[in-house]
C-alpha atoms as a PDB file:
ATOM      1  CA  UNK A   1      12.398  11.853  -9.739  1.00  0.00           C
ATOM      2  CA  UNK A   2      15.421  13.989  -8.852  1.00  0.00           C
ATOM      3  CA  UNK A   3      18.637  14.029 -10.673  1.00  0.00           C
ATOM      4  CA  UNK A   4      20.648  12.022  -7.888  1.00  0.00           C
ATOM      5  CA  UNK A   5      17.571   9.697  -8.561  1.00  0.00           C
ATOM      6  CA  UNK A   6      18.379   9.200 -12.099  1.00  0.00           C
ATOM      7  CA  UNK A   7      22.267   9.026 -11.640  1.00  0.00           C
ATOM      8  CA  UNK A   8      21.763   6.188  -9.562  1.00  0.00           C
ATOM      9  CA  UNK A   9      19.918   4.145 -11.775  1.00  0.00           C
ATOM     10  CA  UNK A  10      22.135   4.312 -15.142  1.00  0.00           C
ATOM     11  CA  UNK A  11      23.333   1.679 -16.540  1.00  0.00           C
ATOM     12  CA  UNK A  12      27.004   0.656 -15.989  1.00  0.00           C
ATOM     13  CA  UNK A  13      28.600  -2.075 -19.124  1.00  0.00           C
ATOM     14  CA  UNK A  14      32.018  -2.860 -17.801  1.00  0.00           C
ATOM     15  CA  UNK A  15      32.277  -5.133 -21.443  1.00  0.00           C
ATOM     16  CA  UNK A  16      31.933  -1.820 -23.108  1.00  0.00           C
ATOM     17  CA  UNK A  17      34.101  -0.175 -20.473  1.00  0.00           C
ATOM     18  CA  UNK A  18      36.951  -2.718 -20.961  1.00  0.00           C
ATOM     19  CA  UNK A  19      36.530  -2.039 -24.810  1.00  0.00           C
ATOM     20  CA  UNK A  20      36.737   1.762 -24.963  1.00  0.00           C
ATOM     21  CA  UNK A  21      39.906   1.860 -22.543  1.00  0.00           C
ATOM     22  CA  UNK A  22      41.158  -0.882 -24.993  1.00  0.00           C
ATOM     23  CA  UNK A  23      40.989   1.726 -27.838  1.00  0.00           C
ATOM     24  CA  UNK A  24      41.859   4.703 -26.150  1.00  0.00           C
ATOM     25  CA  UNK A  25      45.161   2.236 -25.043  1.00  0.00           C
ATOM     26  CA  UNK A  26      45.832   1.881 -28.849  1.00  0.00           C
ATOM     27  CA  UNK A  27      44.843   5.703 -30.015  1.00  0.00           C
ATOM     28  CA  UNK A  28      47.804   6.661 -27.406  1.00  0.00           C
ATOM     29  CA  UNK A  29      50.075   3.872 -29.181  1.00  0.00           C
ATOM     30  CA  UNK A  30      49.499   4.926 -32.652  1.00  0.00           C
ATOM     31  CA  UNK A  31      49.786   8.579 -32.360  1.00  0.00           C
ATOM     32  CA  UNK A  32      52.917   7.966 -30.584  1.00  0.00           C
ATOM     33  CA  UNK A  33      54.380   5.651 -33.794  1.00  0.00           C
ATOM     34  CA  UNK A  34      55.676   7.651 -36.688  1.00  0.00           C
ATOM     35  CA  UNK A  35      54.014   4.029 -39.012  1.00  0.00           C
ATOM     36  CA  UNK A  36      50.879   2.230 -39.002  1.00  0.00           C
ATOM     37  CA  UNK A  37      51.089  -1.102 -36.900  1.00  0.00           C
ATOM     38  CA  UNK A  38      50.438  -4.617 -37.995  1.00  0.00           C
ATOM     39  CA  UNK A  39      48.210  -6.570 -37.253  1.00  0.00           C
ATOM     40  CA  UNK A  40      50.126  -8.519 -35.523  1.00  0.00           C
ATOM     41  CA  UNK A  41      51.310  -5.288 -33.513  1.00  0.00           C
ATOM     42  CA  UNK A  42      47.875  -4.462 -32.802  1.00  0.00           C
ATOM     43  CA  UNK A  43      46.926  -7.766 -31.325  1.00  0.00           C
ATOM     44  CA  UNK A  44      49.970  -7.611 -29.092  1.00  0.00           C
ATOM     45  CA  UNK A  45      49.262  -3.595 -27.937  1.00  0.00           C
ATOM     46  CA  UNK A  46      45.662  -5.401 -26.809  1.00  0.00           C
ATOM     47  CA  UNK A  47      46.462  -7.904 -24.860  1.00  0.00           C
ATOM     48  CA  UNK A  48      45.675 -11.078 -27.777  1.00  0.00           C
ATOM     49  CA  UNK A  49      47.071 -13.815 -27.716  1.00  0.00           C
ATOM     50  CA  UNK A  50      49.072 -15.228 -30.579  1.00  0.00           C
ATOM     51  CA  UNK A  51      47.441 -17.358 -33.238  1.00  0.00           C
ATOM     52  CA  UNK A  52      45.877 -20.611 -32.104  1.00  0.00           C
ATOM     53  CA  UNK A  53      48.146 -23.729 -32.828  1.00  0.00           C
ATOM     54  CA  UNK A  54      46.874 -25.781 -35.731  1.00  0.00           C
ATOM     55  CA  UNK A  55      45.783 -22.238 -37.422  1.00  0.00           C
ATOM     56  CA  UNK A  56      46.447 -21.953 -41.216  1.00  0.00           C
ATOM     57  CA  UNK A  57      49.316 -19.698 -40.914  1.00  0.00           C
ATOM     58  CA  UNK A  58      50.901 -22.292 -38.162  1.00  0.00           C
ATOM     59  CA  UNK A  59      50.862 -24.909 -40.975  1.00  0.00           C
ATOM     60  CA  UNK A  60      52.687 -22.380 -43.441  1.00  0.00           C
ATOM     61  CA  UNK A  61      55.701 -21.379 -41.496  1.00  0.00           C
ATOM     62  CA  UNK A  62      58.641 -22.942 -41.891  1.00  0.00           C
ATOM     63  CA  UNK A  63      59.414 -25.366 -38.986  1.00  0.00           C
ATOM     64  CA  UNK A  64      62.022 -24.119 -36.221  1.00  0.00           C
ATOM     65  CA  UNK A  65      65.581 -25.382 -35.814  1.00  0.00           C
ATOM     66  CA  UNK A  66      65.807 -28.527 -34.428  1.00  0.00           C
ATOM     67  CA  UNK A  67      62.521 -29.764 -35.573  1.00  0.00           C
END
């Protein structure tokens, strides 16, 4: 089997992919921020969304004017 042959055949994993540009996203973030991010930061800089309604911390916060 030749080279080309072998190129051919490997094995692509876009998940993987997805993930590493994900990271390399948040490497160029961080070493651009004189602090370390939050969590919550993080999440954002990814692409998450925010906590699910009904979550523990939901039921913690204080309720918003007008509610």
């Amino acid at each position: 089997m030749t080279p080309e042959e072998e190129r051919s055949g490997d094995l692509l994993d876009v998940a993987l992919a997805d993930e590493i540009e994900l990271v390399s996203d948040l490497v160029v973030a961080a070493s651009s921020s004189p602090r370390h991010f939050t969590p919550d930061e993080v999440d954002e800089l990814l692409g998450i969304p925010g906590e699910a309604a009904g979550s523990p911390a939901d039921a913690s916060a204080p309720p918003a004017p007008g509610e």
